[in-house]
N, C-alpha and C. Protein backbone atom coordinates (compact mmCIF):
# COMPACT_ATOMS: atom_id res chain seq x y z
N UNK A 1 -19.74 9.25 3.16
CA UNK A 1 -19.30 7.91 3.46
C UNK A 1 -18.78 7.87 4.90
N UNK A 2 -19.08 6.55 5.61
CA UNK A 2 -18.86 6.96 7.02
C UNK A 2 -17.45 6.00 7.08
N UNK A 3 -16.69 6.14 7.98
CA UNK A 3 -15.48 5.64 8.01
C UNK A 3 -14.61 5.62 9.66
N UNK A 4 -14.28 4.49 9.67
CA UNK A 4 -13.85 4.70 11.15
C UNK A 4 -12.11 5.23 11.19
N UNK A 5 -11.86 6.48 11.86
CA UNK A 5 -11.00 7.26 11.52
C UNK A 5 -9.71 6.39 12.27
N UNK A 6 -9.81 5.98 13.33
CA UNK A 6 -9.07 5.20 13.97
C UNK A 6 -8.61 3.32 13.02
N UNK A 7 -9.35 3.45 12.47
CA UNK A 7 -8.74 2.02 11.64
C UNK A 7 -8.35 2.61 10.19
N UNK A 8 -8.80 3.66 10.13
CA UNK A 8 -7.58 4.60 8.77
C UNK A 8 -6.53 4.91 9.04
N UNK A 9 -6.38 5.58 10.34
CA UNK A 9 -5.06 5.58 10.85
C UNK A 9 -4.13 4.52 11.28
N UNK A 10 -4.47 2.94 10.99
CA UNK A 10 -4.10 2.20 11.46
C UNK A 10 -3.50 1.57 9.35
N UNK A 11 -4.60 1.81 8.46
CA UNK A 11 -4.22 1.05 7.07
C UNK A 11 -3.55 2.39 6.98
N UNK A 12 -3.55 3.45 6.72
CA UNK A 12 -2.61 4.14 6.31
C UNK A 12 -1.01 4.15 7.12
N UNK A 13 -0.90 3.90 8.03
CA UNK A 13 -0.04 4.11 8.62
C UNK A 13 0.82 2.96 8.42
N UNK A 14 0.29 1.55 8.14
CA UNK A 14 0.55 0.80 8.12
C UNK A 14 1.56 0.29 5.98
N UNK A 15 0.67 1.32 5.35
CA UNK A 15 1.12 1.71 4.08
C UNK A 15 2.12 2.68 4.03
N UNK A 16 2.38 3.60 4.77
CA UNK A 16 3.40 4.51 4.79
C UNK A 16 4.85 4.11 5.53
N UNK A 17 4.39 3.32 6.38
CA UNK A 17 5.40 2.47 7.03
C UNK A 17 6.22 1.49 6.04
N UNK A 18 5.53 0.68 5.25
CA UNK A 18 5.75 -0.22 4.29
C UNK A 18 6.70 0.71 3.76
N UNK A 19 6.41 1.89 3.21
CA UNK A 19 7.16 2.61 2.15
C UNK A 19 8.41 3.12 2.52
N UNK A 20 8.07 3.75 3.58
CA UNK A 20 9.70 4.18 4.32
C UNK A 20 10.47 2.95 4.43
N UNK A 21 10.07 2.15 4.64
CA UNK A 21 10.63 0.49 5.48
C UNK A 21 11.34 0.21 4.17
N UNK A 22 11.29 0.19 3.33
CA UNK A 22 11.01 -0.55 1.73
C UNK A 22 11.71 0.40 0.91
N UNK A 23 12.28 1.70 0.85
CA UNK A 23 12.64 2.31 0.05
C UNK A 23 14.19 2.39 0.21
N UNK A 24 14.66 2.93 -1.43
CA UNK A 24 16.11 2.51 -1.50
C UNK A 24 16.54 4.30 -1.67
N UNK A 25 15.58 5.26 -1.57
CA UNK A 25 16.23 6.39 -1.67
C UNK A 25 15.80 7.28 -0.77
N UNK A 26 16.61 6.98 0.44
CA UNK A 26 16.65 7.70 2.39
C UNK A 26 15.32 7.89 1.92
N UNK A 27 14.63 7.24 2.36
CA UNK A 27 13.10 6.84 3.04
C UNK A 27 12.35 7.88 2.23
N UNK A 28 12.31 8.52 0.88
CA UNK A 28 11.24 8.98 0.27
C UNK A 28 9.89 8.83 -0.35
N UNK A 29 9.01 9.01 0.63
CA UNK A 29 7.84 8.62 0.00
C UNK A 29 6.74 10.03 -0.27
N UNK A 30 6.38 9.20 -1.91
CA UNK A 30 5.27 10.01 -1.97
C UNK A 30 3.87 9.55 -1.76
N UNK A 31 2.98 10.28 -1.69
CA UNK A 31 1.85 10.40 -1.11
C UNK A 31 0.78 11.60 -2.17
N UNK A 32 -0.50 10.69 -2.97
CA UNK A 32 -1.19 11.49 -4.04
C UNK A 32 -2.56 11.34 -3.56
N UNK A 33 -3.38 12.25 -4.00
CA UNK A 33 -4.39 12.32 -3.62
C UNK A 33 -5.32 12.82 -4.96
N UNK A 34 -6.28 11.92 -5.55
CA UNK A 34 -7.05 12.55 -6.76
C UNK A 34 -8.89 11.71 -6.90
N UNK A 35 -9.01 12.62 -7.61
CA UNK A 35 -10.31 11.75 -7.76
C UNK A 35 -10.99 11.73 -9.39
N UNK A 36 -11.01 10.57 -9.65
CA UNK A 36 -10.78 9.79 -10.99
C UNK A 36 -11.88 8.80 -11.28
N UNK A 37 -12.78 9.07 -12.58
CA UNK A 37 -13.54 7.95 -12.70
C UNK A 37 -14.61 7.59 -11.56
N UNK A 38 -15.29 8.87 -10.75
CA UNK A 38 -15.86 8.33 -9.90
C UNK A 38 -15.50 7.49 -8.67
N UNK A 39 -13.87 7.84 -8.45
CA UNK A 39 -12.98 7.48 -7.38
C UNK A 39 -12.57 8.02 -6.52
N UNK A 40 -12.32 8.31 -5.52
CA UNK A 40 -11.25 8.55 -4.44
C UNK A 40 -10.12 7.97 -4.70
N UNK A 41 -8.84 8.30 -5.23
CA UNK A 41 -7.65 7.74 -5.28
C UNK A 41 -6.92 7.89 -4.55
N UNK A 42 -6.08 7.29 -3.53
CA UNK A 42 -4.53 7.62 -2.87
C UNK A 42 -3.84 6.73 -3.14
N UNK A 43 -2.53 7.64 -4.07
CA UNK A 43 -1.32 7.18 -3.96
C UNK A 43 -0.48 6.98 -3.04
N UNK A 44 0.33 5.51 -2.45
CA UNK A 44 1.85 5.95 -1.80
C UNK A 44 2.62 4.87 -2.50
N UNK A 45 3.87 5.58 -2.80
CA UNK A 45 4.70 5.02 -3.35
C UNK A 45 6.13 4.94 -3.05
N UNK A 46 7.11 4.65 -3.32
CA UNK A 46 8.61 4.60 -2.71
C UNK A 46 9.53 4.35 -4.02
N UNK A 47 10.76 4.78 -4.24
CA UNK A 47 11.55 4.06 -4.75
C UNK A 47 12.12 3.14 -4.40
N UNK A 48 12.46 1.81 -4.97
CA UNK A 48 12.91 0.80 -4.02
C UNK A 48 12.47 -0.26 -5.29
N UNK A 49 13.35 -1.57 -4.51
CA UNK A 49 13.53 -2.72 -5.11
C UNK A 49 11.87 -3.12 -5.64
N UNK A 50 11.47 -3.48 -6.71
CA UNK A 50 9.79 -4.06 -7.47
C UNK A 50 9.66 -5.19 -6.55
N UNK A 51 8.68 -5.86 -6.06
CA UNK A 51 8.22 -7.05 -5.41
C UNK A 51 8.46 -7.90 -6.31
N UNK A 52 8.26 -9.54 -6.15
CA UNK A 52 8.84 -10.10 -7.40
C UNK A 52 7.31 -10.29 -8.29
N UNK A 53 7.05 -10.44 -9.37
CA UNK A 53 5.90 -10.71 -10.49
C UNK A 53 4.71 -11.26 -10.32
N UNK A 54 5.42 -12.31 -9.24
CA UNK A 54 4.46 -13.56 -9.16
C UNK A 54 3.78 -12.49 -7.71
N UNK A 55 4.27 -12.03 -6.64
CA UNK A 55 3.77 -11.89 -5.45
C UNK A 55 3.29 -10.60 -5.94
N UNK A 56 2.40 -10.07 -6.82
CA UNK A 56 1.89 -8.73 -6.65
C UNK A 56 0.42 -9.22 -6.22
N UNK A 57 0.13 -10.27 -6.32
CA UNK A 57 -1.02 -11.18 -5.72
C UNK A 57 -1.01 -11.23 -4.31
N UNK A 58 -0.20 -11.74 -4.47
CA UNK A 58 0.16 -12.74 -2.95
C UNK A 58 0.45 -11.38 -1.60
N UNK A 59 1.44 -10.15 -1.99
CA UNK A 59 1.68 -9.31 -0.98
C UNK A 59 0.85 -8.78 -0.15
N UNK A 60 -0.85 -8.94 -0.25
CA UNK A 60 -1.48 -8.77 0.50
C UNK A 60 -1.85 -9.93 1.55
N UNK A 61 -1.81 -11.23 1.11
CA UNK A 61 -1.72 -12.27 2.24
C UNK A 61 -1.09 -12.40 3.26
N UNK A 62 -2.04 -12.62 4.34
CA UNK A 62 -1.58 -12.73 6.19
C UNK A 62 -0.07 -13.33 6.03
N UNK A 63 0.81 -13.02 6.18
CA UNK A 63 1.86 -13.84 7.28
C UNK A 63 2.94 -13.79 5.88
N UNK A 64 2.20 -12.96 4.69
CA UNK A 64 3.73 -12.92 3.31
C UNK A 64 4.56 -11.99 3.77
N UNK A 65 5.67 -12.56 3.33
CA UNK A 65 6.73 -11.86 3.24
C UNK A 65 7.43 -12.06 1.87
N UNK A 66 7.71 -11.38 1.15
CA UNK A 66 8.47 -11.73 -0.43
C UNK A 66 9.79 -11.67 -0.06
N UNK A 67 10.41 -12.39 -1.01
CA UNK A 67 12.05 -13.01 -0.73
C UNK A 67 12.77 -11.21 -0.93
N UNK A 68 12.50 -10.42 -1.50
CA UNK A 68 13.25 -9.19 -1.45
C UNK A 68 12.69 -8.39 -0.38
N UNK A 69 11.69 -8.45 0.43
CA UNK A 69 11.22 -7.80 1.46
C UNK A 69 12.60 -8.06 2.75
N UNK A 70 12.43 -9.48 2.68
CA UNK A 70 13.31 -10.06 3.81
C UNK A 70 15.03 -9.86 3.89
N UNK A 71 15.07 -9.17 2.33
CA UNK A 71 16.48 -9.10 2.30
C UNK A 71 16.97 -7.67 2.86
N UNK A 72 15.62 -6.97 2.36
CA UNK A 72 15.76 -5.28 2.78
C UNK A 72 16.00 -5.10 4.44
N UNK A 73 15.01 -5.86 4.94
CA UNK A 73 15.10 -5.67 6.97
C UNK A 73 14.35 -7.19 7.03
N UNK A 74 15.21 -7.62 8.28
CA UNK A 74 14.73 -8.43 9.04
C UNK A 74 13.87 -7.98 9.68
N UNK A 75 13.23 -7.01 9.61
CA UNK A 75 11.76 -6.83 10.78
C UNK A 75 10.84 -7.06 9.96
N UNK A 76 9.36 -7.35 10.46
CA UNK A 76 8.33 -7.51 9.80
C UNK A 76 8.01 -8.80 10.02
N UNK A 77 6.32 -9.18 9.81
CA UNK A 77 5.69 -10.52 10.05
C UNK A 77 4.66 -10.43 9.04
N UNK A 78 4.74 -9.75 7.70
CA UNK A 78 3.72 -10.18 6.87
C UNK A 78 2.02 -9.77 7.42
N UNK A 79 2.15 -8.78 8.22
CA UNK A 79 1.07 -8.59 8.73
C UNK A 79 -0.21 -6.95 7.92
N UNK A 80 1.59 -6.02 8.18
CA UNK A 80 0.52 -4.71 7.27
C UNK A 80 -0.09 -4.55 6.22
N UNK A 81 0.25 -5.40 5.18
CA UNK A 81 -0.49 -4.90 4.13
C UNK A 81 -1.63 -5.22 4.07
N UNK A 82 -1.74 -6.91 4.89
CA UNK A 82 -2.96 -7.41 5.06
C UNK A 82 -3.56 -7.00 5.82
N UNK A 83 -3.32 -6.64 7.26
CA UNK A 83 -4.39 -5.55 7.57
C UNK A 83 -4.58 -4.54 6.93
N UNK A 84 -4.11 -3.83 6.30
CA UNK A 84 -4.38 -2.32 5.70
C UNK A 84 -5.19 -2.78 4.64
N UNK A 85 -5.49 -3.93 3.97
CA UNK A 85 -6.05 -4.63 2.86
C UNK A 85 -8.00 -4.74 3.62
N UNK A 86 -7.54 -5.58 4.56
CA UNK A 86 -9.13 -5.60 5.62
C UNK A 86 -9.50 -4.17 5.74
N UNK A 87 -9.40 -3.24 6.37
CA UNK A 87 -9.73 -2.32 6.95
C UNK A 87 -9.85 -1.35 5.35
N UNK A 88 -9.31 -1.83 4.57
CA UNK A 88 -9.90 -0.68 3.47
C UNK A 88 -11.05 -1.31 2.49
N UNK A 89 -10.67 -2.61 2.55
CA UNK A 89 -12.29 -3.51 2.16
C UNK A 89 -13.31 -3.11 2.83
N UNK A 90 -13.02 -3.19 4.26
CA UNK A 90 -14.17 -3.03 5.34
C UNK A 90 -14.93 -1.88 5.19
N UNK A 91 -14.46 -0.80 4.31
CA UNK A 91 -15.20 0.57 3.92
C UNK A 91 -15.39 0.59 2.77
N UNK A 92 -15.42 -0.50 1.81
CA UNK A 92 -16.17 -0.46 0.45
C UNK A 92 -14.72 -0.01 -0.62
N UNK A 93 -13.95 0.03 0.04
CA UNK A 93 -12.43 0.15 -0.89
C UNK A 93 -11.70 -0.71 -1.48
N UNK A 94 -10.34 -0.34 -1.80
CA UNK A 94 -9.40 -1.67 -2.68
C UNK A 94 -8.53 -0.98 -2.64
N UNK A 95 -7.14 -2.21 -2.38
CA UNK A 95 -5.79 -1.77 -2.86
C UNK A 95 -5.35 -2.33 -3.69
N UNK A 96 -4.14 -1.54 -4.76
CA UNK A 96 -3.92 -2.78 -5.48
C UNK A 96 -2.10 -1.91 -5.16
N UNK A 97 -1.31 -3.23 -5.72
CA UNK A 97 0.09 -2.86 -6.12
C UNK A 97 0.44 -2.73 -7.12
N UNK A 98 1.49 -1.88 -7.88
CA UNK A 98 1.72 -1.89 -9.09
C UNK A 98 3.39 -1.08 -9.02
N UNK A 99 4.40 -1.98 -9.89
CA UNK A 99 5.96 -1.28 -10.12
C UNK A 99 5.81 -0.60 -11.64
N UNK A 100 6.52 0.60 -11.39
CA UNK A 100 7.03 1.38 -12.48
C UNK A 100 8.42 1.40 -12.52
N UNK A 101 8.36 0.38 -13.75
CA UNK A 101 10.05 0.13 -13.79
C UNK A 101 10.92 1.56 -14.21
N UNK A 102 10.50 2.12 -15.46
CA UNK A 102 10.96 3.13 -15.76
C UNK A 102 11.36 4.14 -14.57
N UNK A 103 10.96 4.24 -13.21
CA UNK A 103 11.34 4.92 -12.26
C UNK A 103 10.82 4.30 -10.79
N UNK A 104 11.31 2.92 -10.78
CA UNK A 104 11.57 2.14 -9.98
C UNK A 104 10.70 2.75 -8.89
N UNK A 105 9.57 2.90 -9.11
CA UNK A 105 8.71 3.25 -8.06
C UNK A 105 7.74 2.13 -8.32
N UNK A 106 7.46 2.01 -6.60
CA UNK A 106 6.25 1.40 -5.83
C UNK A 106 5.54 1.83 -5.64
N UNK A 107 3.68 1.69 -6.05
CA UNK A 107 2.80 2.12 -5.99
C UNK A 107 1.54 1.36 -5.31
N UNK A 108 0.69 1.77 -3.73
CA UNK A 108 -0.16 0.98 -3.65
C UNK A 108 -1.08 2.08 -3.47
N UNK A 109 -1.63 1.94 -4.44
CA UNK A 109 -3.24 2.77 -4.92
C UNK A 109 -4.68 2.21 -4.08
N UNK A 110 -4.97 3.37 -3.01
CA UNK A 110 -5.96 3.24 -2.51
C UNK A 110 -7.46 3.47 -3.43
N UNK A 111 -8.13 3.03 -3.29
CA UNK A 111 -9.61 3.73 -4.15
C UNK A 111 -11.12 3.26 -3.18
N UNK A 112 -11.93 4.36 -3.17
CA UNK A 112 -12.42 4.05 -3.04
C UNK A 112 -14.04 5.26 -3.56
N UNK A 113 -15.22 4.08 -3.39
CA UNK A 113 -16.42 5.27 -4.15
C UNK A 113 -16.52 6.30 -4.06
N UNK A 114 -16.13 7.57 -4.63
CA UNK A 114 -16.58 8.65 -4.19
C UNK A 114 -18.07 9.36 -4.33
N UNK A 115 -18.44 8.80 -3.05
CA UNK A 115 -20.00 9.32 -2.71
C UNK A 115 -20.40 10.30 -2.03
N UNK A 116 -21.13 11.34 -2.45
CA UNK A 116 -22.13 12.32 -1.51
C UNK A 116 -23.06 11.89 -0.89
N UNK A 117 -23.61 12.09 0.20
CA UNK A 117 -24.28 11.85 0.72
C UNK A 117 -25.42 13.07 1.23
């Protein structure tokens, strides 16, 4: 699969940032790597406040910001996830979000085909 390494370094970085930015326990993030179902999976995740219910939709849209994002830091413009959202479409991928309440972790699961070529 061909992939432009410079706009990976731009959605990942932009996901790891989120997580440090976003986490409630001194900036721990994890970071998984598996392959599942004919997938490429990457995990990153954080402990930290769940997004609210309604915006697990919405957190990838240009210019969102969720009402608990804004409470954590005033920095930010609603911009990374949605780029990191383009640029992993743009290679045949998907993100999705998902909270684990039981251990208040944040999860945005990269996937994408895992193909030989």
């Amino acid at each position: 699969m061909w992939v432009d390494s410079s706009l990976f370094d731009i959605a990942f970085f932009n996901l790891i940032d989120n997580a440090c930015k976003y986490s409630t326990s001194k900036g721990t993030v994890i970071v998984d790597y598996k392959v599942k179902y004919g997938k490429a999976l990457i995990g990153i995740g954080n402990r930290g406040v769940a997004a609210h219910s309604m915006a697990a939709e919405d957190i990838f849209a240009r210019g969102y910001r969720g009402k608990m994002a804004t409470t954590v830091t005033a920095s930010g413009h609603g911009m990374g996830l949605y780029v990191a959202k383009l640029i992993v479409a743009a290679h045949g991928g998907d993100i999705r979000y998902s909270f684990i309440p039981k251990s208040s972790l944040n999860v945005f699961t990269v996937s994408f085909p895992n193909k030989v070529d």
